[in-house]
Structures are given as structure tokens and as C-alpha cells.
Protein backbone atom coordinates (compact mmCIF):
# COMPACT_ATOMS: atom_id res chain seq x y z
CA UNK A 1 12.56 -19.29 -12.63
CA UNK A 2 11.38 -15.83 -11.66
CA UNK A 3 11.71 -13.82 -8.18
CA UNK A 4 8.94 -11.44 -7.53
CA UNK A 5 9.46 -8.58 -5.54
CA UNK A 6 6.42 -5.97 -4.29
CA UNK A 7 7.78 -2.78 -2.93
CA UNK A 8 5.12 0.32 -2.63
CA UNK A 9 1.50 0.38 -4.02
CA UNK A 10 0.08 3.55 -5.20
CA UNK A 11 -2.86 2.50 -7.23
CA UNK A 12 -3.82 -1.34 -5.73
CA UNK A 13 -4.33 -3.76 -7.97
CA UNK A 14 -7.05 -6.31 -7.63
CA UNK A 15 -6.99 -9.93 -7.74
CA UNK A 16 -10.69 -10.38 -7.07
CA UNK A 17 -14.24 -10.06 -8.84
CA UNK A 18 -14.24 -6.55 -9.28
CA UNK A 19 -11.03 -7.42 -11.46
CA UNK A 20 -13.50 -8.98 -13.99
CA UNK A 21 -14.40 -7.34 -17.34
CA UNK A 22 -17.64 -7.55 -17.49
CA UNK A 23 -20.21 -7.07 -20.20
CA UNK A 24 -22.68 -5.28 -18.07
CA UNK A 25 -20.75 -2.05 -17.22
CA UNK A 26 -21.27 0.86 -16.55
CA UNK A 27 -19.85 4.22 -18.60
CA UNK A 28 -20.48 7.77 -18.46
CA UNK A 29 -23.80 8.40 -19.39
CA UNK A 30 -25.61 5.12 -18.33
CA UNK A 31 -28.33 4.95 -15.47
CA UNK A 32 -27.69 3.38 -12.60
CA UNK A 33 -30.01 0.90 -11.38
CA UNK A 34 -31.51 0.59 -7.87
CA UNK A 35 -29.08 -2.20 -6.01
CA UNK A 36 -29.52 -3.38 -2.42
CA UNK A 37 -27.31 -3.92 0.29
CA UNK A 38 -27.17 -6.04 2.76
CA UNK A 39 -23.79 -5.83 4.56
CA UNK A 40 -23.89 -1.93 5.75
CA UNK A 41 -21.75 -0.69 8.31
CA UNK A 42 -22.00 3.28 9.83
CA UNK A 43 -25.88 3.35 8.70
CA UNK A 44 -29.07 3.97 10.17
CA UNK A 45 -29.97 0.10 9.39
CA UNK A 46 -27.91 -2.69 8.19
CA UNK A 47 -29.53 -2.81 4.72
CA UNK A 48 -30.29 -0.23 2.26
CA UNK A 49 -30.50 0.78 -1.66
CA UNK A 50 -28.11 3.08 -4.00
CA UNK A 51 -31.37 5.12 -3.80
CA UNK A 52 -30.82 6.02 -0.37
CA UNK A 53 -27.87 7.96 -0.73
CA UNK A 54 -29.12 9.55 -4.04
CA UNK A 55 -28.15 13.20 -3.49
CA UNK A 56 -26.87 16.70 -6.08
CA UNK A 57 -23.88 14.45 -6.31
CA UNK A 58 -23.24 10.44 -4.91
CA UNK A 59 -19.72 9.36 -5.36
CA UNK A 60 -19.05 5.60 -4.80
CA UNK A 61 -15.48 5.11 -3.41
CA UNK A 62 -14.12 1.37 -4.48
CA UNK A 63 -11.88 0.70 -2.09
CA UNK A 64 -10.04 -2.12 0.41
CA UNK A 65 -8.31 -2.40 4.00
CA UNK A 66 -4.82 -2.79 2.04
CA UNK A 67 -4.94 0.62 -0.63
CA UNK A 68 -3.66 3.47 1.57
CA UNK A 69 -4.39 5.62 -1.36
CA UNK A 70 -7.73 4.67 -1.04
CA UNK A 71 -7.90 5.26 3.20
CA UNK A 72 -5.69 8.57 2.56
CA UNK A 73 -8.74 10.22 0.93
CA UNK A 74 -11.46 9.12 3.64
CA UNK A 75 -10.90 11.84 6.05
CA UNK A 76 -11.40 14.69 3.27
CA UNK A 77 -14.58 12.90 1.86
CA UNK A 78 -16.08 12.92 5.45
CA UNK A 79 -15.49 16.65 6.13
CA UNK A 80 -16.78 17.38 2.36
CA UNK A 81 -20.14 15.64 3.21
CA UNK A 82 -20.11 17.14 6.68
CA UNK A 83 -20.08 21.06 4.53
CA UNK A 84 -22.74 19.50 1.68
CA UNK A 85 -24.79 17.88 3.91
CA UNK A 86 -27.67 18.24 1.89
CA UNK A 87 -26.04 17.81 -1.50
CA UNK A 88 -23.04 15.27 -1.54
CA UNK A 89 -22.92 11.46 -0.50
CA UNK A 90 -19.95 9.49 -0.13
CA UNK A 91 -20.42 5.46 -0.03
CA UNK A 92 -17.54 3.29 0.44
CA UNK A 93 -18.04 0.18 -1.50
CA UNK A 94 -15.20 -2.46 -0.80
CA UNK A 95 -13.52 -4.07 -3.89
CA UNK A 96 -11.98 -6.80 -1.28
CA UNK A 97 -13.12 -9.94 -0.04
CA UNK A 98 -11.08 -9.73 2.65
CA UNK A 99 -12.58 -6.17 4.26
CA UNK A 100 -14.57 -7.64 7.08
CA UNK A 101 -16.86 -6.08 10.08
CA UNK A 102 -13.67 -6.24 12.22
CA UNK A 103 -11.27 -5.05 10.18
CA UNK A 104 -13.13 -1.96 8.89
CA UNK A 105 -14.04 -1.21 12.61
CA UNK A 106 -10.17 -1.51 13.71
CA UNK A 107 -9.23 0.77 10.63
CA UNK A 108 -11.79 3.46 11.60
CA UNK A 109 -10.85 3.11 14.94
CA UNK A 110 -7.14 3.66 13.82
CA UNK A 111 -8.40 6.74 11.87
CA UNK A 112 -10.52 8.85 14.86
CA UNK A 113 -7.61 8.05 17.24
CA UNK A 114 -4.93 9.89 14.32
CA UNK A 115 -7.31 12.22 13.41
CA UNK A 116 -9.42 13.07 16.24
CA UNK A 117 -12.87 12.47 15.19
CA UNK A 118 -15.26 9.97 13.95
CA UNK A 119 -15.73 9.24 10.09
CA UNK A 120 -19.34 9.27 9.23
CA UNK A 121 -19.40 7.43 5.78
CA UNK A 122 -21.25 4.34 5.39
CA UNK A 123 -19.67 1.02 4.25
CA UNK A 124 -20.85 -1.87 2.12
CA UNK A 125 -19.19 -5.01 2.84
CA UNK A 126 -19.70 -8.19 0.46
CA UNK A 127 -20.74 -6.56 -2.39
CA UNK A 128 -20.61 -8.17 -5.92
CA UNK A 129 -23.22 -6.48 -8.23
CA UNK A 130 -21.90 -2.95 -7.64
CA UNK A 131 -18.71 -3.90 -8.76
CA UNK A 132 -19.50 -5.78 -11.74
CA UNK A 133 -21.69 -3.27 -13.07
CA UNK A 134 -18.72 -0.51 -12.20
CA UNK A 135 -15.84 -3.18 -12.92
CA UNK A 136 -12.26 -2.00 -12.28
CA UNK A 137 -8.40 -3.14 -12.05
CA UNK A 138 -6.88 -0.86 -9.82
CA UNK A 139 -8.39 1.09 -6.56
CA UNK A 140 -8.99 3.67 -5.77
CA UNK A 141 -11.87 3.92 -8.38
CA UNK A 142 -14.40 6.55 -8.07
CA UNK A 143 -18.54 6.47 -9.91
CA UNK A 144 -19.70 10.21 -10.22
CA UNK A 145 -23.61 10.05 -9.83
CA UNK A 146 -25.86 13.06 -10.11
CA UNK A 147 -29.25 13.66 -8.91
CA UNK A 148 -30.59 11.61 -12.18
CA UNK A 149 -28.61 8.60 -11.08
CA UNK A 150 -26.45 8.92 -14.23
CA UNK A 151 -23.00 7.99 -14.36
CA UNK A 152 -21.55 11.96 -14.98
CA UNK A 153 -17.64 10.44 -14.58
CA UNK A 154 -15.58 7.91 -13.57
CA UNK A 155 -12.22 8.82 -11.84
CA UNK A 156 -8.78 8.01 -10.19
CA UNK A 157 -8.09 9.60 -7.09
CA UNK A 158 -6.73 13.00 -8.40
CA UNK A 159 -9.96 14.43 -9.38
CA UNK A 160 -11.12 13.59 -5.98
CA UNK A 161 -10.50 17.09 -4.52
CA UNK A 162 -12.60 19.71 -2.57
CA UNK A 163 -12.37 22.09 -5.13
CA UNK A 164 -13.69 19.59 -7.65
CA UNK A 165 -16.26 18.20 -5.17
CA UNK A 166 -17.08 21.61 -4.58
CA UNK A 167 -17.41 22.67 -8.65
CA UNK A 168 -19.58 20.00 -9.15
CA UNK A 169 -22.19 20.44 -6.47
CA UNK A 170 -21.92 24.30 -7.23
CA UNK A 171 -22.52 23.74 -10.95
CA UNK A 172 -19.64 25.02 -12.46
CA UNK A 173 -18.35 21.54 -14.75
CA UNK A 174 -15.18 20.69 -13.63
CA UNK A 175 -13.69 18.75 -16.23
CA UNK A 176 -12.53 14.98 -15.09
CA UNK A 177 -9.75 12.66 -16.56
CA UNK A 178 -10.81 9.51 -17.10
CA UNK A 179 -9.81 6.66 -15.49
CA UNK A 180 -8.26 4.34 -18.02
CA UNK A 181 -7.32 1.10 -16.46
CA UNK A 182 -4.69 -0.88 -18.56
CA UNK A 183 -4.90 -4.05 -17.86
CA UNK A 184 -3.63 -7.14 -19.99
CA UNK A 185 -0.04 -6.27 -19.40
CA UNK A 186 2.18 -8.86 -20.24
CA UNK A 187 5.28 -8.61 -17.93
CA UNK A 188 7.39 -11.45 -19.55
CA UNK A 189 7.26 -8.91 -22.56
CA UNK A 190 9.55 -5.48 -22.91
CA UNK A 191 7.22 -3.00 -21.46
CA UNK A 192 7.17 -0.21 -24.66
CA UNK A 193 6.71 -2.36 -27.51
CA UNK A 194 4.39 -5.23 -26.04
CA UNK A 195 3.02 -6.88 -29.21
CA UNK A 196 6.03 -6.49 -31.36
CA UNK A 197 8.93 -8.30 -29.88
CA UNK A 198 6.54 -11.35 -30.69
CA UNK A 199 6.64 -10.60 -34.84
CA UNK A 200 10.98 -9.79 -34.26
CA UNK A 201 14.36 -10.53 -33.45
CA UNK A 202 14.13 -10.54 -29.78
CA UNK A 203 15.51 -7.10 -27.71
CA UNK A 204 18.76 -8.30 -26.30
CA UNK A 205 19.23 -5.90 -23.65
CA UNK A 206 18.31 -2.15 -22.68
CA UNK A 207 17.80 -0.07 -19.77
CA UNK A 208 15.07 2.88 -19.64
CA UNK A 209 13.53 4.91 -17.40
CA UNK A 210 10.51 6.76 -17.61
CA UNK A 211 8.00 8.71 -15.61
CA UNK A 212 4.78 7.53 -13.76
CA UNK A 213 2.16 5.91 -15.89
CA UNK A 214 -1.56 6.40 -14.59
CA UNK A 215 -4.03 3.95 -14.26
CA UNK A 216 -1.15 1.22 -13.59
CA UNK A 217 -0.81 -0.61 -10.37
CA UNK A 218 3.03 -0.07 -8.75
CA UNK A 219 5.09 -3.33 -9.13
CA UNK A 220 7.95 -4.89 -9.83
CA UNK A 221 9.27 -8.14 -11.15
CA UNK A 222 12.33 -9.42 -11.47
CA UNK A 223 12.93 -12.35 -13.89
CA UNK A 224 15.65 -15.24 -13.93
CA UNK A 225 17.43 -18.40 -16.06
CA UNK A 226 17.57 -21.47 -15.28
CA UNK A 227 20.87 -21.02 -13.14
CA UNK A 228 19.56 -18.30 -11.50
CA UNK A 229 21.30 -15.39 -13.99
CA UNK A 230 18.88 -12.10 -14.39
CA UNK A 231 17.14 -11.45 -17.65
CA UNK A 232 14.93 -8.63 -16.56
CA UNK A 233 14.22 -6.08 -14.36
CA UNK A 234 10.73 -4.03 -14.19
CA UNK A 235 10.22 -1.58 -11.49
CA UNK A 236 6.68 0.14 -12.15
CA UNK A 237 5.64 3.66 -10.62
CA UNK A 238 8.15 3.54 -8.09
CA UNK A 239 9.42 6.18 -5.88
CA UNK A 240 13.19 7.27 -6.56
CA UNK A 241 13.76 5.98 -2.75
CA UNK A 242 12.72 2.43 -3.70
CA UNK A 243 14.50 2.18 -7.01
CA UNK A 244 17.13 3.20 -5.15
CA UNK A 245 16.62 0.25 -2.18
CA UNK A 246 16.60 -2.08 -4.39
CA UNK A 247 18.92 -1.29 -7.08
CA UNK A 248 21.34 -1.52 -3.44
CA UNK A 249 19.40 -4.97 -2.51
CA UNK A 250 18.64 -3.05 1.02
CA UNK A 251 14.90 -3.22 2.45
CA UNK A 252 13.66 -1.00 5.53
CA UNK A 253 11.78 1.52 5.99
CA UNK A 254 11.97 4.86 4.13
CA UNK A 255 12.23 6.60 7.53
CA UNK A 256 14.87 4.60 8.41
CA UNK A 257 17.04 5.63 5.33
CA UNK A 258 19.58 8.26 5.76
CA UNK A 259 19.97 11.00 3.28
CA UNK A 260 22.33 13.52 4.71
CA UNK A 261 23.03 15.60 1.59
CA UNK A 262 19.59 15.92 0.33
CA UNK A 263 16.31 15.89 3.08
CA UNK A 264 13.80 17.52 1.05
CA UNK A 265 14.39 16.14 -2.14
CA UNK A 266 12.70 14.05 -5.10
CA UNK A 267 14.39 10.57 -2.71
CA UNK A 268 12.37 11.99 0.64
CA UNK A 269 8.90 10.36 0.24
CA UNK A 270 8.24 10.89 4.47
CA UNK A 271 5.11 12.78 4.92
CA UNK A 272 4.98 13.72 1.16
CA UNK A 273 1.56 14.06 -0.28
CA UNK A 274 -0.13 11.61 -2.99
CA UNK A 275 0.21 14.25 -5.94
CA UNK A 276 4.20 14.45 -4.99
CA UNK A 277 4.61 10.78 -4.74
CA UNK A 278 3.02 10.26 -8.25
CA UNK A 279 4.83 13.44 -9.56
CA UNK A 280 8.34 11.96 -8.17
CA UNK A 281 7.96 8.08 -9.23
CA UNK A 282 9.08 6.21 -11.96
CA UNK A 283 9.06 3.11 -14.34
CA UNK A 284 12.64 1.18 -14.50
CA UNK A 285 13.33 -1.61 -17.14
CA UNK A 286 16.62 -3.64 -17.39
CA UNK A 287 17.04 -6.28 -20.07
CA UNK A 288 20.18 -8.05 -20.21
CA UNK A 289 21.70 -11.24 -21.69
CA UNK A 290 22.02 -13.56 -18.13
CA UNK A 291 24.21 -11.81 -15.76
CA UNK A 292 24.31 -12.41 -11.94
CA UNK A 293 22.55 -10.41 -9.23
CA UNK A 294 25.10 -8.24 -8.68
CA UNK A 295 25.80 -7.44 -11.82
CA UNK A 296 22.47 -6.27 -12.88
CA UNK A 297 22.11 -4.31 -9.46
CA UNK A 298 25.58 -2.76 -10.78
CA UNK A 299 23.62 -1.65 -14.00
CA UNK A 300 20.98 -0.40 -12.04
CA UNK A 301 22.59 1.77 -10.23
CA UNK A 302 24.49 3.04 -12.98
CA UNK A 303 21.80 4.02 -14.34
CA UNK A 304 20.14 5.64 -11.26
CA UNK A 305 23.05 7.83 -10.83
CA UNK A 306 22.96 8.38 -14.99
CA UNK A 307 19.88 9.98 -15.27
CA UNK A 308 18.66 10.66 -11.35
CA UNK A 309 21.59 11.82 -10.21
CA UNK A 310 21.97 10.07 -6.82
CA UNK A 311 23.87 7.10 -5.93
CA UNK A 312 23.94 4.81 -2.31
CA UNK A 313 26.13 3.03 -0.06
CA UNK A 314 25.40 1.07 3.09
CA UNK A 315 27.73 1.63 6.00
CA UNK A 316 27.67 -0.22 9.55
CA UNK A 317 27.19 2.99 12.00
CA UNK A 318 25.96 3.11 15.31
CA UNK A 319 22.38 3.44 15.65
CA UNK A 320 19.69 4.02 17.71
CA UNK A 321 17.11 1.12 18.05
CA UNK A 322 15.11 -0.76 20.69
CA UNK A 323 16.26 -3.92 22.21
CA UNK A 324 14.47 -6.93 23.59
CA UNK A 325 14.90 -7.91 26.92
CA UNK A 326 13.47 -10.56 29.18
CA UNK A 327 12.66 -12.09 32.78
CA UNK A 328 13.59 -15.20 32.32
CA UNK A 329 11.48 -16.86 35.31
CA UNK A 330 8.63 -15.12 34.43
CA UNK A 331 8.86 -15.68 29.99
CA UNK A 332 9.11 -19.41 31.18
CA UNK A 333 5.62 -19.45 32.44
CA UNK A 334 4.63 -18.99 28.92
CA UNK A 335 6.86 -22.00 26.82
CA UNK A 336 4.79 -23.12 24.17
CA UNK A 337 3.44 -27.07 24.49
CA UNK A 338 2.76 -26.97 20.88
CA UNK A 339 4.42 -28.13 18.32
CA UNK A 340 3.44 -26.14 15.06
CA UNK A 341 3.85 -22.58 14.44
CA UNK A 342 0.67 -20.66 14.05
CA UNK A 343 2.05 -17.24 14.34
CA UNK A 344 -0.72 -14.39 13.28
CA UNK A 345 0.96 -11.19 14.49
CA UNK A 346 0.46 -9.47 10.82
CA UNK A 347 -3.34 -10.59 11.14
CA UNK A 348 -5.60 -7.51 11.38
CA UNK A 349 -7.22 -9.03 13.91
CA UNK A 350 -6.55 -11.75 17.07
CA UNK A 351 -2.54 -10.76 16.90
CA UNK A 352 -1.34 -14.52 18.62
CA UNK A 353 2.36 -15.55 18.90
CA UNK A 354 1.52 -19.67 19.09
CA UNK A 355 4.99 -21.62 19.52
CA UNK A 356 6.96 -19.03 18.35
CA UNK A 357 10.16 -17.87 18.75
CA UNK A 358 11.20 -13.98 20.58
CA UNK A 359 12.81 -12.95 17.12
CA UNK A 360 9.44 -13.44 15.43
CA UNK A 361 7.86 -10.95 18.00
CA UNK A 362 10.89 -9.01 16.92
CA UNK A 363 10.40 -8.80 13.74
CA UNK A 364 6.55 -8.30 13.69
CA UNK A 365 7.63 -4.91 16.09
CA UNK A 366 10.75 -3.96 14.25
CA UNK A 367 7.79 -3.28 11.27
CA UNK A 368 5.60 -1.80 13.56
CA UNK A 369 8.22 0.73 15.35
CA UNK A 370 10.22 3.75 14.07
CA UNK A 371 13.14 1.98 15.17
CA UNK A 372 15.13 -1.41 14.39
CA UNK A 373 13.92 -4.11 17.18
CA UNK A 374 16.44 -6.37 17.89
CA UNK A 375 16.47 -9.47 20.23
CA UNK A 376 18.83 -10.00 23.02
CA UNK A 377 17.02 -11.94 25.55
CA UNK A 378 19.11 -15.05 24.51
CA UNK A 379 15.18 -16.77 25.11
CA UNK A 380 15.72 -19.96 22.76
CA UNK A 381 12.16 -21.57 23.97
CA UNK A 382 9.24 -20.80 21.84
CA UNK A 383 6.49 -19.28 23.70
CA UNK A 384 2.45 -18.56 23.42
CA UNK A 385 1.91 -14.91 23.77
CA UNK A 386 -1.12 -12.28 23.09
CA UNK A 387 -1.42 -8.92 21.51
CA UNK A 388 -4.60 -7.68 22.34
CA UNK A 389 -5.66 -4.94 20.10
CA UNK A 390 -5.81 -1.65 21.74
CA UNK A 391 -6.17 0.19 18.50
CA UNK A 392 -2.81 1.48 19.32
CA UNK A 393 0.85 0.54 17.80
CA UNK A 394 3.22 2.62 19.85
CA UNK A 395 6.05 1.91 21.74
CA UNK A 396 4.43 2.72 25.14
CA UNK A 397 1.60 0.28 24.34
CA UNK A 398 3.55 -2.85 23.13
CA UNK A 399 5.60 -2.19 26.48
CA UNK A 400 2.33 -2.79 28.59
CA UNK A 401 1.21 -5.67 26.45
CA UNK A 402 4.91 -7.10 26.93
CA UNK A 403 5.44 -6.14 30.57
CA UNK A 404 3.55 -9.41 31.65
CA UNK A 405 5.47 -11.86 29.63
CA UNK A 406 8.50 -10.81 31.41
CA UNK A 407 9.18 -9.10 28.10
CA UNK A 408 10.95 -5.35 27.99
CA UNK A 409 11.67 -3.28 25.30
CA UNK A 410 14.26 -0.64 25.95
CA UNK A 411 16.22 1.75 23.81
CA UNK A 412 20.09 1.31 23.03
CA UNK A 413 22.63 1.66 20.65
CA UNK A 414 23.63 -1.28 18.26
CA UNK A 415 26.65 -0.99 15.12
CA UNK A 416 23.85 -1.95 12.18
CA UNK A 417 23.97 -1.31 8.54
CA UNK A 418 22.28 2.31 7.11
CA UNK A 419 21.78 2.73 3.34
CA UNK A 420 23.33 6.31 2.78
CA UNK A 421 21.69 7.96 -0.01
CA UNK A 422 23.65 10.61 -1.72
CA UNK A 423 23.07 13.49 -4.75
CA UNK A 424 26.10 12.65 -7.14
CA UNK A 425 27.76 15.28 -8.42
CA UNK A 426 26.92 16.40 -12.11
């Protein structure tokens, strides 16, 4: 029996075709041959050729709707090929199937209203042959072209940087790290001596910790018996603050978490850059003879205080939050005649409630919010209700989407549990 838990993704992996090894890639130093498109978005036409954006440099950006890591760099790339106009192109290449026409244009449009300004880099949709001949496992994943169409180096996202972008166009040979994706990872395996504990005794238990490993996708897995007892624990290129979450079996938000010994430290990821989330995350592994849950959390957090230095406890305090609240007369207008649940708030796109129930629409805002959402309209009818997208997900707006229902959100004080993160004393 095993539970799986995903927490934070830094590098994404894929579970798609560009997953594939394939024997046609690419590596620094091949050619790259002329491919056509013919799903381009934010182009002078809807098809084109690599050729087209052949330029001093052309770096192709594998990417999806879900990799923030991926999205964090677009803004950069667009003022870079704003200043190198005549010398850089970006092309955004997506790795995902699931990247479509309306979800790209709701992400952009998510982007100029954050950042104030249009992104100008075109977008190939639907793509298979780029990504076979440039296979990868984890995004981002970045193809260095020159002007020769030759493959000068194949990155992660921390050589994507001005000053690199910059050296390169300006000739003066930045040197690149390249991007070594591990794949093949068996995870029912301890994680340092994969291929050995086959040909031995097996490990019977052991706890380590270790800093973040590039070129491998953040996850975690936790493994079980068959009476539910823990075996193993694997938390990969975490942040401190989500070892720390779940070694206390408490999910929320980061920003939610209160830390009132230590703001500014390696446990506050909030507004932290890329670099200082990789530089401040880490690789957990418990193996134990079957204990219960508890137990192993116990372990864990040992071990967290052991060798991090910080410890947790979650305390019922007042706190501030937003509360549901409703017109009954008017909500009633809008009972669902249905019968099955078809709920697709979490959908990028055409965000329905369909015979569902006010603590669902809860829910779907308490992850949307800065702030806990909690339902008190006491509404026990399921109802049909619309979100239309106004490229917005602020308080203000969901309050004029809700106002017709009948529906109010207003903001209170409720007794709810915090997790209280603390630096233990040496």
C-alpha cells in the first residue's frame, strides 16, 4: 500500500512524450534541422519554421501551464529580446499536452495584468518533433542555438540569466552547466545506494538529509505495509517550510504559516527568488522497520530540529479569515436539478459549480485567497453557479461574481489551528 504525497515543484517533471528517450536527439554540437509549426500563438501567422526565428542566438524554452519555474522566467526573456532585438529569439515550445489556445491566453493575460505589459514571445502549441529531437524529463529545459543552427548548450534554468544572455550575444563564452536529467529513479529503493541494496542484506532503517540535487523533479513519497505501518519516507528538493508541514501532518499555504521568531530565514520561502529556493531546499529520507504515522512524523521531526534547527507546533488562535455568507431567498433561485457533481472550479478554463455544495466554493476560494474561507451560510442545497473568468482572482472580484447568487464574502475572526514554526535553541 503506498500514500503519495506532492508538495512544491521546482523543476516539473513530465509524464508526456517529451519524457521519451529518444534515439534521435539532439546534443551540443548537432545541427538543427528546419521543423514546421503549425499551432503558433503571438506570431505574425499561425504557422512557421525554426528558421524563422534563427537569430546571433535562438533559445527554445520547453515549458507547460503547470511549471512556475518555467512562467517565472518569461517576463525576463521578453525584456531581453525587447534590448537584442536584432540578435536574440526566445520561442516557447510547450512540453504539455494539456497547454491549449485558452489556457496560454488566460496565463498571459494573468501575466500583463501582474506585470503591466504585454509578453511578446511566440508559442508553439502541439508540438511533438521538437521535443523528441530535444527530449527531456524535467522543465524548464532550455536549446542554445547560434546563428549556424547548432546546438551551442543545453541548460536548466540557472544559466538563463541576462548577464549570460547578454555574454553570449556579446561574444564573450559564458560557460554553461549542463543539464543532466536523472531519470530512472527507483523510489521503492534507498535513494544513495540504488543498485546495491538489490545484491545485500536489506537497509533496515536510517534517516538522512541532504542538500538540493539538480536536474531532479521535487517530490515526495511516502510508503506503507500492509496494515498501514510506514516503511519510508522520501521528501525530494523540498523547501525547509514543507519538510517542516509535513513532518507536522499540517497543509496550507506558506503565507499562512506563522514564524514569529524567525521571518527572514532559511523556513520563509514568501517572495524568495528561484536561486534562494534551490539554495535553501533539501532531500529527506526515513527508513524504518513498520511504525505508525505518528511515529515516523515523531522521527521526522526529530530530525528536523537535529540538523535544521527548528521545530513546530500547531495552536488554535484566533485568526483573521473570510467568511461565507448568504441570501437565502435569492441562493434558492439557483438549487441544482441535477443529480451528479460536475464541479470544475480548478479548471483553467469554464470555472462551473454544477450540483455542488457552498463548502466546495469554499474550498476552491480558501486556495485562491490570502485568507482561510470558511462557510457559514448553513446553505445545505447544492446549487449551479458560474465563475466567469475575469482574468482576476482577488477578493473584490469573487465578491462581484458572488454578489448575484445571494452569496457574500466578508472578513471575521474564527479560533482555527496555525502551525507555529520556531528556531530551537542550539
Amino acid at each position: 500500500m503506498k500514500h503519495i504525497y506532492c508538495l512544491m515543484i521546482l523543476l516539473c517533471p513530465l509524464f508526456s512524450s517529451a519524457g521519451r528517450q529518444q534515439s534521435v536527439a539532439l546534443k551540443v554540437g548537432d545541427k538543427v534541422p528546419f521543423i514546421n509549426f503549425k499551432n503558433v500563438l503571438q506570431y505574425k501567422k499561425p504557422t512557421a519554421g525554426l528558421i524563422d526565428f534563427r537569430k546571433k542566438l535562438l533559445l527554445i524554452d520547453f515549458w507547460a501551464g503547470f511549471c512556475s519555474a518555467c512562467i517565472k522566467k518569461f517576463p525576463m526573456l521578453d525584456s531581453m529580446q525587447d534590448v537584442y532585438k536584432d540578435d536574440f529569439n526566445v520561442l516557447l515550445i510547450s512540453s504539455s499536452p494539456s497547454d491549449t489556445r485558452e489556457s496560454v491566453a488566460r496565463l498571459f493575460r494573468n501575466i500583463r495584468n501582474t506585470r503591466g505589459g504585454q509578453l511578446r514571445l511566440p508559442v508553439i502549441l502541439s508540438d511533438t518533433i521538437a521535443n523528441e529531437l530535444f527530449s527531456h524529463l524535467y522543465i524548464p529545459h532550455y536549446i542554445w542555438v547560434d546563428s549556424l543552427f547548432t546546438v551551442v548548450a543545453i541548460t536548466g534554468s540557472d544559466d538563463v540569466t541576462p548577464g549570460k544572455i547578454a555574454g553570449f550575444i556579446q561574444d564573450t563564452k559564458p560557460v554553461f552547466t549542463p543539464k543532466n536529467d536523472k531519470g530512472g529513479l527507483d523510489m521503492d529503493q534507498p535513494l544513495y545506494i540504488n543498485g546495491i541494496a538489490a545484491n545485500n542484506p536489506p537497509l533496515l532503517a536510517r534517516s538522512a538529509l541532504a542538500g538540493y540535487i539538480p536536474g531532479m523533479g521535487a517530490r515526495s513519497r511516502i510508503n506503507s505495509d500492509i496494515k498501514g505501518n510506514v516503511t519510508k519516507m522520501l521528501f525530494i528538493n523540498q523547501p525547509a517550510v514543507y519538510l517542516l508541514m509535513a513532518a507536522y501532518h499540517y497543509y496550507d499555504k506558506p503565507g499562512r504559516i506563522r514564524m514569529p521568531q524567525q521571518q527572514g530565514s532559511m523556513v520563509d520561502i514568501n517572495g524568495k527568488s528561484e536561486e534562494w529556493l534551490i539554495a535553501n531546499s533539501f532531500v529527506y529520507e526515513l527508513i524504518t522497520p513498520p511504525v505508525p504515522m505518528s511515529t515516523a512524523l515523531h522521527y521526522m521531526q526529530d530530525d528536523l530540529k537535529r540538523w535544521l534547527g527548528f521545530s513546530a507546533s500547531i495552536d488554535t488562535i484566533a485568526t483573521d479569515c473570510y467568511i461565507l455568507k448568504a441570501d437565502s431567498v435569492v441562493l434558492k433561485k439557483y438549487i441544482s436539478t441535477g443529480k451528479k457533481n460536475t464541479n470544475t472550479l480548478n479548471a483553467i478554463s469554464g470555472r462551473t459549480l454544477k450540483s455542488g455544495s457552498l463548502s466546495e466554493l469554499a474550498g476552491y476560494l480558501d486556495s485562491k485567497l490570502p485568507l482561510h474561507v470558511l462557510d457559514e451560510t448553513g446553505f445545505i442545497y447544492r446549487i449551479d453557479l458560474v465563475l466567469p473568468d475575469t482574468g482576476n482572482d482577488d477578493l473584490e472580484s469573487f465578491r462581484l461574481t458572488l454578489a448575484p447568487y445571494g452569496i457574500t464574502i466578508i472578513k471575521g475572526e474564527r479560533d482555527l489551528p496555525n502551525l507555529f514554526i520556531y528556531k530551537s535553541p542550539n
